[in-house]
PDB file of N, CA and C in Angstrom:
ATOM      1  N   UNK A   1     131.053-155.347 101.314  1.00  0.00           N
ATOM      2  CA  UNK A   1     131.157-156.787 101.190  1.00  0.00           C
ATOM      3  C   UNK A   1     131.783-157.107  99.836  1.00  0.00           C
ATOM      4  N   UNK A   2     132.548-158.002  99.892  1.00  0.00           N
ATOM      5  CA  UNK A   2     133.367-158.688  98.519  1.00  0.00           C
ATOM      6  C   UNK A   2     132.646-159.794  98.094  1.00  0.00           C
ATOM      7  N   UNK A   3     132.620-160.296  96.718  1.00  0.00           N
ATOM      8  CA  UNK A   3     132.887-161.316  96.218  1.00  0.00           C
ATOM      9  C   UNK A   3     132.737-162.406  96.650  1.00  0.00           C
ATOM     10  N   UNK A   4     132.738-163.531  96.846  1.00  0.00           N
ATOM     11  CA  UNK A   4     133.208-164.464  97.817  1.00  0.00           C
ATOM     12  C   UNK A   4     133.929-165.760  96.631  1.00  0.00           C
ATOM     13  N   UNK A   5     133.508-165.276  95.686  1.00  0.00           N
ATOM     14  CA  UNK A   5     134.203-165.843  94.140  1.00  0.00           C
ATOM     15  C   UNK A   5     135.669-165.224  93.887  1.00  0.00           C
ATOM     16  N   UNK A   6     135.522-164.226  93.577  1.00  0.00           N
ATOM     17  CA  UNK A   6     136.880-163.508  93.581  1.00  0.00           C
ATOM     18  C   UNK A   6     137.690-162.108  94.491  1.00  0.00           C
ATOM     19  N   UNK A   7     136.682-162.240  95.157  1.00  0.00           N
ATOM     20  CA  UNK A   7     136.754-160.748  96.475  1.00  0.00           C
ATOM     21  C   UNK A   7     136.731-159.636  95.894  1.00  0.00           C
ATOM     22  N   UNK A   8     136.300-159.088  94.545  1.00  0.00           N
ATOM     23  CA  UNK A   8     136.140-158.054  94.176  1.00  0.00           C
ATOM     24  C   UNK A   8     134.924-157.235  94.993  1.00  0.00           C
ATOM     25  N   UNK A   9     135.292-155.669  94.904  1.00  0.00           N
ATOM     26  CA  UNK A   9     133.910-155.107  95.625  1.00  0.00           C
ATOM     27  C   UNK A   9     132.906-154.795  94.262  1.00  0.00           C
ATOM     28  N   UNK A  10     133.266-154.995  93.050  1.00  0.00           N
ATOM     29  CA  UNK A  10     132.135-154.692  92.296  1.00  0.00           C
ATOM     30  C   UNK A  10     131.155-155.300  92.193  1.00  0.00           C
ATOM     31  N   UNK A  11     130.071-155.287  92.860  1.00  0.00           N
ATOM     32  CA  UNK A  11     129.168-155.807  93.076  1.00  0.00           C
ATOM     33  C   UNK A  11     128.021-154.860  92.845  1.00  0.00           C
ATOM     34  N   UNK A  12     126.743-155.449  92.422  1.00  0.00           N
ATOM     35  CA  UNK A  12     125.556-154.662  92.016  1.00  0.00           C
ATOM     36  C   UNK A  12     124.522-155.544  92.469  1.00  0.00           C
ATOM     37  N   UNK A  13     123.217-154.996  92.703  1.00  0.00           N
ATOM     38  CA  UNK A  13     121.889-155.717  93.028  1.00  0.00           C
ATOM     39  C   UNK A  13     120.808-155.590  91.945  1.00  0.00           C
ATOM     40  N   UNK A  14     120.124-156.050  91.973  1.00  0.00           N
ATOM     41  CA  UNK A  14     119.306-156.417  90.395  1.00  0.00           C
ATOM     42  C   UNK A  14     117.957-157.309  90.923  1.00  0.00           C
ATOM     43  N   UNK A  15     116.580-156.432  90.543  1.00  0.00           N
ATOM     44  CA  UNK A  15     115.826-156.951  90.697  1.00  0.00           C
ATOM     45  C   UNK A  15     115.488-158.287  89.722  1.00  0.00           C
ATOM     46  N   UNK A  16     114.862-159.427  90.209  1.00  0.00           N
ATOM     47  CA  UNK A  16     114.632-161.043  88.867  1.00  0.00           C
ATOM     48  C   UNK A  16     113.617-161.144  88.907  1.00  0.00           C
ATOM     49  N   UNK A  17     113.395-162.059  88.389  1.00  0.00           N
ATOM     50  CA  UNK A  17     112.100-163.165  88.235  1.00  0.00           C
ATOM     51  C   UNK A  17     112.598-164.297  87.727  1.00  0.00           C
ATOM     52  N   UNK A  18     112.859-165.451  88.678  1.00  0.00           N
ATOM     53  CA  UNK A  18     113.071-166.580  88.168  1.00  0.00           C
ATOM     54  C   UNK A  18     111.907-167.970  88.183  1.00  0.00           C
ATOM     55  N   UNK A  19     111.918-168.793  87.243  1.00  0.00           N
ATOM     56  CA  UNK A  19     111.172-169.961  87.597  1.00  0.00           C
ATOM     57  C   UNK A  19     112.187-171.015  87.682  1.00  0.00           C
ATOM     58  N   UNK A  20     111.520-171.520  88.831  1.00  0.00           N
ATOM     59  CA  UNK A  20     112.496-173.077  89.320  1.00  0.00           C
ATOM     60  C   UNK A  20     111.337-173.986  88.931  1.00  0.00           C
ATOM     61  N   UNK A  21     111.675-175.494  88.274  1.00  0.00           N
ATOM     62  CA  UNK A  21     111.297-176.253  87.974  1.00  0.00           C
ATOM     63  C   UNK A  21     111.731-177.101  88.567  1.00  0.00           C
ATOM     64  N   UNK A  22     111.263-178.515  88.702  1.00  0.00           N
ATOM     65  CA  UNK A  22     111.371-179.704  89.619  1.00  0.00           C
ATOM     66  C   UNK A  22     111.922-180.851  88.873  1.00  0.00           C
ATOM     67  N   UNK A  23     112.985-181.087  89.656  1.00  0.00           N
ATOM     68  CA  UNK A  23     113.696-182.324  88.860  1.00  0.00           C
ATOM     69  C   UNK A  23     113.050-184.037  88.701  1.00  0.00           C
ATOM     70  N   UNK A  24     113.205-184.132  87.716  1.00  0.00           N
ATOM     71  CA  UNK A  24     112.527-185.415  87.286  1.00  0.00           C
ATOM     72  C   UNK A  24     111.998-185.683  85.942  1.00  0.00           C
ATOM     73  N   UNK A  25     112.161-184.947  84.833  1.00  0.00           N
ATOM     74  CA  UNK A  25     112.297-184.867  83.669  1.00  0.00           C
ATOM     75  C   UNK A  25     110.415-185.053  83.645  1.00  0.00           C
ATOM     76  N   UNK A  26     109.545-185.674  82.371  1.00  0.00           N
ATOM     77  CA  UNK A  26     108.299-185.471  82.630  1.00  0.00           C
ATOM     78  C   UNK A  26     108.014-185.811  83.574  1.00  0.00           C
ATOM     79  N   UNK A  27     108.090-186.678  83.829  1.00  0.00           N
ATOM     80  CA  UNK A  27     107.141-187.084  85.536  1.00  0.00           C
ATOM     81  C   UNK A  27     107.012-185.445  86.354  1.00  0.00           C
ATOM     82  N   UNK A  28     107.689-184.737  86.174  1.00  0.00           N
ATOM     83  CA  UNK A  28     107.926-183.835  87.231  1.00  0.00           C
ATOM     84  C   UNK A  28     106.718-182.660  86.770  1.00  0.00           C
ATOM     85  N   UNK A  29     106.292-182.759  85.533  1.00  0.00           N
ATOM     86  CA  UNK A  29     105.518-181.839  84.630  1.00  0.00           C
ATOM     87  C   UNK A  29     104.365-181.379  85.443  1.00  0.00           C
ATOM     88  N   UNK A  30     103.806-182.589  85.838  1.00  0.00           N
ATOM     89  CA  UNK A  30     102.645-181.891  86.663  1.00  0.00           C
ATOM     90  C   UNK A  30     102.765-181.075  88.153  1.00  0.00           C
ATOM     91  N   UNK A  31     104.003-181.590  88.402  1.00  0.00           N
ATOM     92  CA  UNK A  31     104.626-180.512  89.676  1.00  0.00           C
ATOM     93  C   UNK A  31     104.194-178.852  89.734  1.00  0.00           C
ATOM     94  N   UNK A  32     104.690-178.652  88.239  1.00  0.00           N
ATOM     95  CA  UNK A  32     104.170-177.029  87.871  1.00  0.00           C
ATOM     96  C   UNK A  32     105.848-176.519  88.373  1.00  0.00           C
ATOM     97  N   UNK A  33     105.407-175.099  88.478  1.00  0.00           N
ATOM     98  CA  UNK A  33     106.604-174.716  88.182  1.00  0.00           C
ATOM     99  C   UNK A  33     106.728-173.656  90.306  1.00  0.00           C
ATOM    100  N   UNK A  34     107.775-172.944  90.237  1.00  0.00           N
ATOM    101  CA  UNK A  34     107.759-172.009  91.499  1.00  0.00           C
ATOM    102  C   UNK A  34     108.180-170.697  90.955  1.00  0.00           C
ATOM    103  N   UNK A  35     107.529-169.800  91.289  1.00  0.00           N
ATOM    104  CA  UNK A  35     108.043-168.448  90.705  1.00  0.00           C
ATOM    105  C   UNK A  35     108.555-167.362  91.799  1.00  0.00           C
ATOM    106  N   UNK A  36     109.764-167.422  92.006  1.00  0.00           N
ATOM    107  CA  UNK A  36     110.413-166.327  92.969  1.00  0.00           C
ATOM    108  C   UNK A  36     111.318-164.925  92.345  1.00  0.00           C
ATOM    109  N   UNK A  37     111.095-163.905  92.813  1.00  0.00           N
ATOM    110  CA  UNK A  37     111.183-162.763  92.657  1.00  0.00           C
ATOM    111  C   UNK A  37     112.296-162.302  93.371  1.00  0.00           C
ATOM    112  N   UNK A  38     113.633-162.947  93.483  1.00  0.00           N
ATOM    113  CA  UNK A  38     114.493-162.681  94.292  1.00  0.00           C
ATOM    114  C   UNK A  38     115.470-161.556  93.673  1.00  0.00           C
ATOM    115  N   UNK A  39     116.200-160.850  94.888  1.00  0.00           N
ATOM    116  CA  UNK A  39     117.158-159.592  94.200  1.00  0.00           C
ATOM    117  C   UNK A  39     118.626-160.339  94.023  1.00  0.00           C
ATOM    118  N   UNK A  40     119.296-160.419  93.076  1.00  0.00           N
ATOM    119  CA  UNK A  40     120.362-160.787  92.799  1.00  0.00           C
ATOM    120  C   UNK A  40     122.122-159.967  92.929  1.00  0.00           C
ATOM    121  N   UNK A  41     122.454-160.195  93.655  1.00  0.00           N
ATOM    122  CA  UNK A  41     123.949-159.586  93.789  1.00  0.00           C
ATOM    123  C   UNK A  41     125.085-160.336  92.887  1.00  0.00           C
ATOM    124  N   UNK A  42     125.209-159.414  92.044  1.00  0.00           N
ATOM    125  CA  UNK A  42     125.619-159.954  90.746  1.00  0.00           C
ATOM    126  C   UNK A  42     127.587-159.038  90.707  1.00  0.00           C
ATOM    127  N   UNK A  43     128.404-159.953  90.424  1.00  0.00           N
ATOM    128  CA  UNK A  43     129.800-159.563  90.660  1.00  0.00           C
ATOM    129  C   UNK A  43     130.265-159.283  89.018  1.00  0.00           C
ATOM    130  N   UNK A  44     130.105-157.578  89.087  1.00  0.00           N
ATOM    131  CA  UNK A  44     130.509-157.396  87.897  1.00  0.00           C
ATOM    132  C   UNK A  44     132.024-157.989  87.012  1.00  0.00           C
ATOM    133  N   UNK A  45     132.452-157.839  88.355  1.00  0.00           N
ATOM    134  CA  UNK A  45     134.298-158.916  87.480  1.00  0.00           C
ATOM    135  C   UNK A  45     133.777-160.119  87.357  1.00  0.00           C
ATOM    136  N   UNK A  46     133.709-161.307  88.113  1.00  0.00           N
ATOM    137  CA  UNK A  46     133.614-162.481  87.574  1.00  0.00           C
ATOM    138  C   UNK A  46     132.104-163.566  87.033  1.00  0.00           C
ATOM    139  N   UNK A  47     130.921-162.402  87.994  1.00  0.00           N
ATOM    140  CA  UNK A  47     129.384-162.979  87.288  1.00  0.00           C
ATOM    141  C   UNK A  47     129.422-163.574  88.366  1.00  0.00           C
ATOM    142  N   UNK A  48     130.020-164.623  89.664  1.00  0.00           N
ATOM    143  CA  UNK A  48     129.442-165.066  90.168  1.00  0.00           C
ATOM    144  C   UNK A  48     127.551-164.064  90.956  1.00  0.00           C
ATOM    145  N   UNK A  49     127.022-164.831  91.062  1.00  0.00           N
ATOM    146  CA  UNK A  49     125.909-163.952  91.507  1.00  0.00           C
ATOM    147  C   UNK A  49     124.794-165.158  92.659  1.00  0.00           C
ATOM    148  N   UNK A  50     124.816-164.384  93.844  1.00  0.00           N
ATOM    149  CA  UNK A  50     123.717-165.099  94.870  1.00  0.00           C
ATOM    150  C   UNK A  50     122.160-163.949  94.982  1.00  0.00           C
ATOM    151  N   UNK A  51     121.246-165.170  95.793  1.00  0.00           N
ATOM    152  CA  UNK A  51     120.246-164.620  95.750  1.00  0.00           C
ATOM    153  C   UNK A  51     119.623-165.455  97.323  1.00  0.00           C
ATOM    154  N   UNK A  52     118.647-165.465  97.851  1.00  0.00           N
ATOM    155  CA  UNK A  52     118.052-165.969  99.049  1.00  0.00           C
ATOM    156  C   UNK A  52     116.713-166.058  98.742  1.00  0.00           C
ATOM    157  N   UNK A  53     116.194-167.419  98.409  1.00  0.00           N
ATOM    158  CA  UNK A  53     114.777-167.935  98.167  1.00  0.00           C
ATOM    159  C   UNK A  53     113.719-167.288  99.200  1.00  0.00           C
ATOM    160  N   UNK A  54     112.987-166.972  99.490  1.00  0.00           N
ATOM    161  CA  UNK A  54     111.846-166.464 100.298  1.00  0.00           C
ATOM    162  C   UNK A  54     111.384-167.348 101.111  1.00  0.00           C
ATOM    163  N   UNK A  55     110.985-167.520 102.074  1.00  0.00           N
ATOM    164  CA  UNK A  55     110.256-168.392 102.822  1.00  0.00           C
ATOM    165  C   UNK A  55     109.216-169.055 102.697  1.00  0.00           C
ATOM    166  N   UNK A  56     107.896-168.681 101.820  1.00  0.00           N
ATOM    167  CA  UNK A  56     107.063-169.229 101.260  1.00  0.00           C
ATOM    168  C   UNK A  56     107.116-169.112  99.937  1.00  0.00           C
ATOM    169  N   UNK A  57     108.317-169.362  99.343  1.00  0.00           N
ATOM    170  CA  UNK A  57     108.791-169.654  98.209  1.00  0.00           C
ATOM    171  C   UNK A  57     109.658-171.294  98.153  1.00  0.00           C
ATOM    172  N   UNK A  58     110.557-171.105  99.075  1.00  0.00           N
ATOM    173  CA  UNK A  58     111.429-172.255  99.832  1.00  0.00           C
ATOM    174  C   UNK A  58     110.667-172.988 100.828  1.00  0.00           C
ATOM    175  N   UNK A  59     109.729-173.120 101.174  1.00  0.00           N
ATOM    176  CA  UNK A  59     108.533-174.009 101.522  1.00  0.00           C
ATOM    177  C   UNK A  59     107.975-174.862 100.870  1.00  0.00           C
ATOM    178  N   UNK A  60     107.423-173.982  99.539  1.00  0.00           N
ATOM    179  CA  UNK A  60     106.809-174.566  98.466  1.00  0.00           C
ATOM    180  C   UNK A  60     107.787-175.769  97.735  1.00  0.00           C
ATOM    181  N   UNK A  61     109.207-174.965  97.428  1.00  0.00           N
ATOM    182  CA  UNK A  61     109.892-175.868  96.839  1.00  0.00           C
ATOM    183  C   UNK A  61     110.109-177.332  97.490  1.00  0.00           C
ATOM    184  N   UNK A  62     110.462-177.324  98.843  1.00  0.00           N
ATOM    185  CA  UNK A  62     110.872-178.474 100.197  1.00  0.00           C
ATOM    186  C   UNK A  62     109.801-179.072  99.657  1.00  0.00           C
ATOM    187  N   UNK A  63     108.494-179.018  99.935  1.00  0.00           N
ATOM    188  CA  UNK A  63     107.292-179.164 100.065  1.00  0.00           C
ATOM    189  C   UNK A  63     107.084-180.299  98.535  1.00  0.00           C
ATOM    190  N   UNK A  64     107.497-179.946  97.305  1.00  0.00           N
ATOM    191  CA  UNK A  64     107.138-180.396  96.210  1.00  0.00           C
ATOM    192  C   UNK A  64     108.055-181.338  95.858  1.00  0.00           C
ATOM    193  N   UNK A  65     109.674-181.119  96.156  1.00  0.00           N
ATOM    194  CA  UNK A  65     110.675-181.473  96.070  1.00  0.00           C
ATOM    195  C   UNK A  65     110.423-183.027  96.507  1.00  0.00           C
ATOM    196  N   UNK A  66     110.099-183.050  97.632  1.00  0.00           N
ATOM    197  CA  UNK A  66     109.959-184.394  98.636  1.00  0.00           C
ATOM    198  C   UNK A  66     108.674-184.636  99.089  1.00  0.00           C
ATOM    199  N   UNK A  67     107.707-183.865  98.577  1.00  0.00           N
ATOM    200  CA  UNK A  67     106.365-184.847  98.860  1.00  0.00           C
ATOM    201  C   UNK A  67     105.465-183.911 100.365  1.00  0.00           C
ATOM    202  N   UNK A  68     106.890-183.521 101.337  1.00  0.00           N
ATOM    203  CA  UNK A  68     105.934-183.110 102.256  1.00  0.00           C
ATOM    204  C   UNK A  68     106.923-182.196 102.758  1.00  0.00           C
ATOM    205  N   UNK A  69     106.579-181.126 103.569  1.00  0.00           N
ATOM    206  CA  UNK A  69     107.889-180.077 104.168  1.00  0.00           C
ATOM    207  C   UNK A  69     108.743-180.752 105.099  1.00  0.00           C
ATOM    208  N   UNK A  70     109.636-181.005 105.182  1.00  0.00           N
ATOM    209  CA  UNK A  70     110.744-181.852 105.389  1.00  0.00           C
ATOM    210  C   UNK A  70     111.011-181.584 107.361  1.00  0.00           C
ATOM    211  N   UNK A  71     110.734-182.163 108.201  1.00  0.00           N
ATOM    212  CA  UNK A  71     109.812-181.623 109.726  1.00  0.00           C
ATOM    213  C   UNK A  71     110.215-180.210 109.882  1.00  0.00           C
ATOM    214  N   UNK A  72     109.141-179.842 109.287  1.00  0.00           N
ATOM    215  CA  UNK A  72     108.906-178.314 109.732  1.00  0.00           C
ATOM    216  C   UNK A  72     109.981-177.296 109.040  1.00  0.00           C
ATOM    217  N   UNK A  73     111.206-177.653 109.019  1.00  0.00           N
ATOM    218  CA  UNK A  73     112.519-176.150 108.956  1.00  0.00           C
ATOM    219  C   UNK A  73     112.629-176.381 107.348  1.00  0.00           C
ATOM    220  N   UNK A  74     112.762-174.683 107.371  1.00  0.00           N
ATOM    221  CA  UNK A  74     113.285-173.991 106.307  1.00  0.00           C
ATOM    222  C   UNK A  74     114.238-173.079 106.584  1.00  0.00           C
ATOM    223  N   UNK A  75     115.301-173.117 105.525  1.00  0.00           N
ATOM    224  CA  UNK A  75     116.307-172.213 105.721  1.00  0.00           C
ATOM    225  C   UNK A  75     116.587-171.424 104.147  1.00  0.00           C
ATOM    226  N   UNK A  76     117.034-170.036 104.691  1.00  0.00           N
ATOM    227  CA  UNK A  76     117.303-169.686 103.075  1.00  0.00           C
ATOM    228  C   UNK A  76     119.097-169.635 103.013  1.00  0.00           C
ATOM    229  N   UNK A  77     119.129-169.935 101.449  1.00  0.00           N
ATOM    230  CA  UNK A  77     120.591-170.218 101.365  1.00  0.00           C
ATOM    231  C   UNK A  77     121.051-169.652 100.087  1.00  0.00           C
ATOM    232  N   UNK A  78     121.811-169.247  99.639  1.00  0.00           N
ATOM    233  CA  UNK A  78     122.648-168.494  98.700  1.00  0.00           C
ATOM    234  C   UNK A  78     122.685-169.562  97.499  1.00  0.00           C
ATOM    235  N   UNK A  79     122.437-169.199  96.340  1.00  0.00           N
ATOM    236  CA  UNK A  79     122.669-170.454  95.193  1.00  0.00           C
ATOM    237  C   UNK A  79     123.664-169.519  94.253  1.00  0.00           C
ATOM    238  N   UNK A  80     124.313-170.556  93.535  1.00  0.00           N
ATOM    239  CA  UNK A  80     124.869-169.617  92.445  1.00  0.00           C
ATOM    240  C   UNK A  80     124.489-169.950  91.097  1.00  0.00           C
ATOM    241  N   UNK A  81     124.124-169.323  89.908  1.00  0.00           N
ATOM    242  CA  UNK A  81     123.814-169.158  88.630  1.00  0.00           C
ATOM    243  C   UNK A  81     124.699-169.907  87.923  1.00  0.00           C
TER     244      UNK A  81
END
């Protein structure tokens, strides 16, 4: 698989730990934070790099984001850094 930034095949995987925080500047404080452990495919030529939130990770977020899980569906989706 290539790139999808620059189609290079140099690509590597890399275990994380990221925290996502909730938008809304303080107000959002008591939200707390989400802690996902996702593996990152990281493009040694240009850095673009994706990852795929977890399911009861990306629940939680829907869930906090908007108050309530948004009817029922979750999907995981590629973000970039």
């Amino acid at each position: 698989m290539s790139c999808r930034s620059c189609q290079s095949d140099r690509q590597t995987r890399f275990p994380s730990e990221l925290s996502v925080h909730f938008p809304g500047g303080l107000q959002a404080l008591d939200k707390g934070q989400v802690m996902i452990f996702p593996e990152l495919l990281v493009c040694l030529n240009c850095g673009f790099t994706e990852f795929s939130v977890p399911e009861e990770e990306l629940r939680r977020l829907a869930q906090d984001a908007h108050g309530s899980v948004a009817d029922g569906r979750t999907r995981k989706s590629s973000q970039e850094l």
